[in-house]
N, C-alpha and C. Protein backbone atom coordinates (compact mmCIF):
# COMPACT_ATOMS: atom_id res chain seq x y z
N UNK A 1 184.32 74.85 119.65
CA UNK A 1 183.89 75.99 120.44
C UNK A 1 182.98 75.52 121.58
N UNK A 2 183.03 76.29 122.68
CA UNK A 2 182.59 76.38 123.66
C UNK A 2 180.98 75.74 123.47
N UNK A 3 180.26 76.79 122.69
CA UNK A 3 178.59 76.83 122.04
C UNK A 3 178.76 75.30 121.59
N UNK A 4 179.39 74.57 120.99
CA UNK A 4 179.34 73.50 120.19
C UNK A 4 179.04 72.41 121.40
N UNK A 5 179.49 72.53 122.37
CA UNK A 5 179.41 71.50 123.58
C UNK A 5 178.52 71.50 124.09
N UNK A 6 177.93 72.61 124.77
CA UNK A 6 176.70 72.58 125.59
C UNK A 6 176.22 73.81 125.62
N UNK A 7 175.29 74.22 125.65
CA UNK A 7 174.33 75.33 125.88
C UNK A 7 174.55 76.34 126.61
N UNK A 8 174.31 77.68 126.48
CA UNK A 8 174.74 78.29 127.50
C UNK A 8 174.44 78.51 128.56
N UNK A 9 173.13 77.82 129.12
CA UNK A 9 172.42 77.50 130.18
C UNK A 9 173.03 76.71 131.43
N UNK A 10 173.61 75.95 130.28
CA UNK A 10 174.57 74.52 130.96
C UNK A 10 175.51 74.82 131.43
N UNK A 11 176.22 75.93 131.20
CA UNK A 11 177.44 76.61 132.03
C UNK A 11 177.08 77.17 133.57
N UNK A 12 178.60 76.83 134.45
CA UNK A 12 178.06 77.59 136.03
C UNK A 12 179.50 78.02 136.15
N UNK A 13 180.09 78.58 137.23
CA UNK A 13 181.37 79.20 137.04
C UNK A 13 181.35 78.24 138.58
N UNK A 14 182.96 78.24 138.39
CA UNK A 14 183.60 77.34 139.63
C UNK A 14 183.19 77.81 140.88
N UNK A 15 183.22 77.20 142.10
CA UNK A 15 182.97 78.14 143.01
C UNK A 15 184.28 78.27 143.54
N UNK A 16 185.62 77.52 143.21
CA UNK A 16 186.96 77.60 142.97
C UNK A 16 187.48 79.49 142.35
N UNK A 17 186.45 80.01 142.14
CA UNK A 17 186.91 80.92 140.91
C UNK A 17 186.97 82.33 141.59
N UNK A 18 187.89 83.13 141.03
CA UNK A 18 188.20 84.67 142.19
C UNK A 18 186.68 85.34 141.85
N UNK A 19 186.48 86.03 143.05
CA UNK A 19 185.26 86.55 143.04
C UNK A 19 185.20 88.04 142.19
N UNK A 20 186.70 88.68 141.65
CA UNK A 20 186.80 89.44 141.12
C UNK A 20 186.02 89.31 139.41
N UNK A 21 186.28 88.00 139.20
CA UNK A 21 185.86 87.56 137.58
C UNK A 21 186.93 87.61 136.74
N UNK A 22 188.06 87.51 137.32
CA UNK A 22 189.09 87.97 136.27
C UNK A 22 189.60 86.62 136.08
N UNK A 23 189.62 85.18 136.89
CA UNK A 23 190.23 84.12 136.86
C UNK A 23 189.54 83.49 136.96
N UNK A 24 188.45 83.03 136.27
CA UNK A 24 187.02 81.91 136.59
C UNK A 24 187.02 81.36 135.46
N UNK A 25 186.80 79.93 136.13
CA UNK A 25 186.77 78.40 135.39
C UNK A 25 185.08 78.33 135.32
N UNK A 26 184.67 77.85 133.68
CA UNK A 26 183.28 77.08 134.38
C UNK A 26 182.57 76.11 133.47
N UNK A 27 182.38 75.38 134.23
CA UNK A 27 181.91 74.06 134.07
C UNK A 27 180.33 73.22 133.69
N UNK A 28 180.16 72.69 132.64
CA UNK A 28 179.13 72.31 131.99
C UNK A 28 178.76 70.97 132.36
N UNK A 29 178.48 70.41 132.84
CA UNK A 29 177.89 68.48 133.07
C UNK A 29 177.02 68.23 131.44
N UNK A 30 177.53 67.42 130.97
CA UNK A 30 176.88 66.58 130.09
C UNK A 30 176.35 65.40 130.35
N UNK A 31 175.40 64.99 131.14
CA UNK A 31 174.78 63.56 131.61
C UNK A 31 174.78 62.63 130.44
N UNK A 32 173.70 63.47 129.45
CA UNK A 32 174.26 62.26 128.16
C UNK A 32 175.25 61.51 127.80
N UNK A 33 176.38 62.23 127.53
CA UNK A 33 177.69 61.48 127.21
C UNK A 33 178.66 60.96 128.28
N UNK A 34 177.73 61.45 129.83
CA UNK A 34 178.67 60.86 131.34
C UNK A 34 179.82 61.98 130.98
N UNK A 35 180.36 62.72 130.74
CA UNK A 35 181.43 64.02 130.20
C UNK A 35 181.29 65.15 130.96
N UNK A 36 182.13 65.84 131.77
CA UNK A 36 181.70 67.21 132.08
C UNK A 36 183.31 68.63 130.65
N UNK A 37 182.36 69.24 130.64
CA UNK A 37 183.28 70.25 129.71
C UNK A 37 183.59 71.27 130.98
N UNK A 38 185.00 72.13 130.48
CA UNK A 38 185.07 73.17 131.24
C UNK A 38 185.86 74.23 130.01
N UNK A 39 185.48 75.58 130.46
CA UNK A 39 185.78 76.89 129.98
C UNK A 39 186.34 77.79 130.55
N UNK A 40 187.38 78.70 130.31
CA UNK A 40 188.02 79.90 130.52
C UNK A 40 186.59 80.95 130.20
N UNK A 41 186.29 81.85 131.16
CA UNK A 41 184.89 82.45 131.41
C UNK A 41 185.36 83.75 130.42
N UNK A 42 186.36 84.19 130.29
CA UNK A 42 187.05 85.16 129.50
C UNK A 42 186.55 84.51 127.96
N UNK A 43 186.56 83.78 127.89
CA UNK A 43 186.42 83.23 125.94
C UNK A 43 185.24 82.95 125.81
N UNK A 44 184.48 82.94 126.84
CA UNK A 44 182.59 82.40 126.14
C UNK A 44 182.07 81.37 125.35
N UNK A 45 181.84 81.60 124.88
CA UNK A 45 181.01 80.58 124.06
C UNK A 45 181.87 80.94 122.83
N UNK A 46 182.46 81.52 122.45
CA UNK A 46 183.20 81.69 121.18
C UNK A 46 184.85 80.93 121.55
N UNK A 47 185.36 80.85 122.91
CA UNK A 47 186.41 79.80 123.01
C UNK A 47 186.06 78.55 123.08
N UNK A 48 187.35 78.11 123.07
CA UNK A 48 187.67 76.68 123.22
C UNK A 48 187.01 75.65 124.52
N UNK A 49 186.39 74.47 124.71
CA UNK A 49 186.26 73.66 126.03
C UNK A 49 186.75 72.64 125.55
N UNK A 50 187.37 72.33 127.10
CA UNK A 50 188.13 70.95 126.83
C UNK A 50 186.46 70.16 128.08
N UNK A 51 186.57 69.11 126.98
CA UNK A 51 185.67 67.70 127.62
C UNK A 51 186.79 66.47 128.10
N UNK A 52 186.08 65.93 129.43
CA UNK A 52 186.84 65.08 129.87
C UNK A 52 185.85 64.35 130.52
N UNK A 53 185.71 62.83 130.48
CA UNK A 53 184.56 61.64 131.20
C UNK A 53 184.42 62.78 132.69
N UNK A 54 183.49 61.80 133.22
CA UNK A 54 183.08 62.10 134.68
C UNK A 54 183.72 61.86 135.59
N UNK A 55 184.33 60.69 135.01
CA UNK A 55 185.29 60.02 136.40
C UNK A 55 186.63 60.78 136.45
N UNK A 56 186.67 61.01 135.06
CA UNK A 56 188.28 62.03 135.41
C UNK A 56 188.15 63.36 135.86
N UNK A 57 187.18 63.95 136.10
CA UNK A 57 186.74 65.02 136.61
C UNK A 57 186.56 64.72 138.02
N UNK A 58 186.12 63.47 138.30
CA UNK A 58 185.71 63.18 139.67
C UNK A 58 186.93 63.15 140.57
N UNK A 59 188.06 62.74 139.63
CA UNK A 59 189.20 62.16 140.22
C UNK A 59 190.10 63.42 140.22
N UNK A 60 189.98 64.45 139.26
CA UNK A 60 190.79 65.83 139.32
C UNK A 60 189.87 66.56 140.65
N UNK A 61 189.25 66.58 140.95
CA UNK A 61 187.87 67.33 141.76
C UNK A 61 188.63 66.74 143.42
N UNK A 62 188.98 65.63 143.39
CA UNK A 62 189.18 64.60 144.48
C UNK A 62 190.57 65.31 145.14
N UNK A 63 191.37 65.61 143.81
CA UNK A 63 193.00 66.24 144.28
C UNK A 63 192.97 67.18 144.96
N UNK A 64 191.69 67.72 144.22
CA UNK A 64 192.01 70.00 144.86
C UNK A 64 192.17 69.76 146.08
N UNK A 65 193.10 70.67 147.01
CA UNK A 65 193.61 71.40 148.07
C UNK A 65 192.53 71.41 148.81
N UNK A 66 191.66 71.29 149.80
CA UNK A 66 191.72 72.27 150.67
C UNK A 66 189.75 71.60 150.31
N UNK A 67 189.70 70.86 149.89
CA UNK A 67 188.44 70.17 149.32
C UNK A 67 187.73 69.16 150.39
């Protein structure tokens, strides 16, 4: 779960994300483990986050469109 990863403090929502709230990604940095997690804003802290290193985040971050 979401709560199990990082705090809920530690969450920010994409700035990628519709301003409606209906389609927002958001994203946790874990410095400790060099890891950033991300969440479906719809599931909270009671869904699922997928964790992935920094660099693969850096390198998915690098692809987006229009960046």
């Amino acid at each position: 779960m979401a709560s199990d990863v990082a705090p809920e403090s530690a969450w920010f929502k994409s700035s990628y994300s519709q301003n409606e709230g209906t389609v927002c990604v958001e994203i946790a940095h874990l410095p400790r483990t060099a890891q950033v997690a991300i969440r479906d804003s719809k599931e909270g802290v009671t869904g699922p986050a997928l964790v992935v290193s920094a660099a693969a985040w850096a390198a998915f971050i690098t692809g987006v469109p229009g960046r």
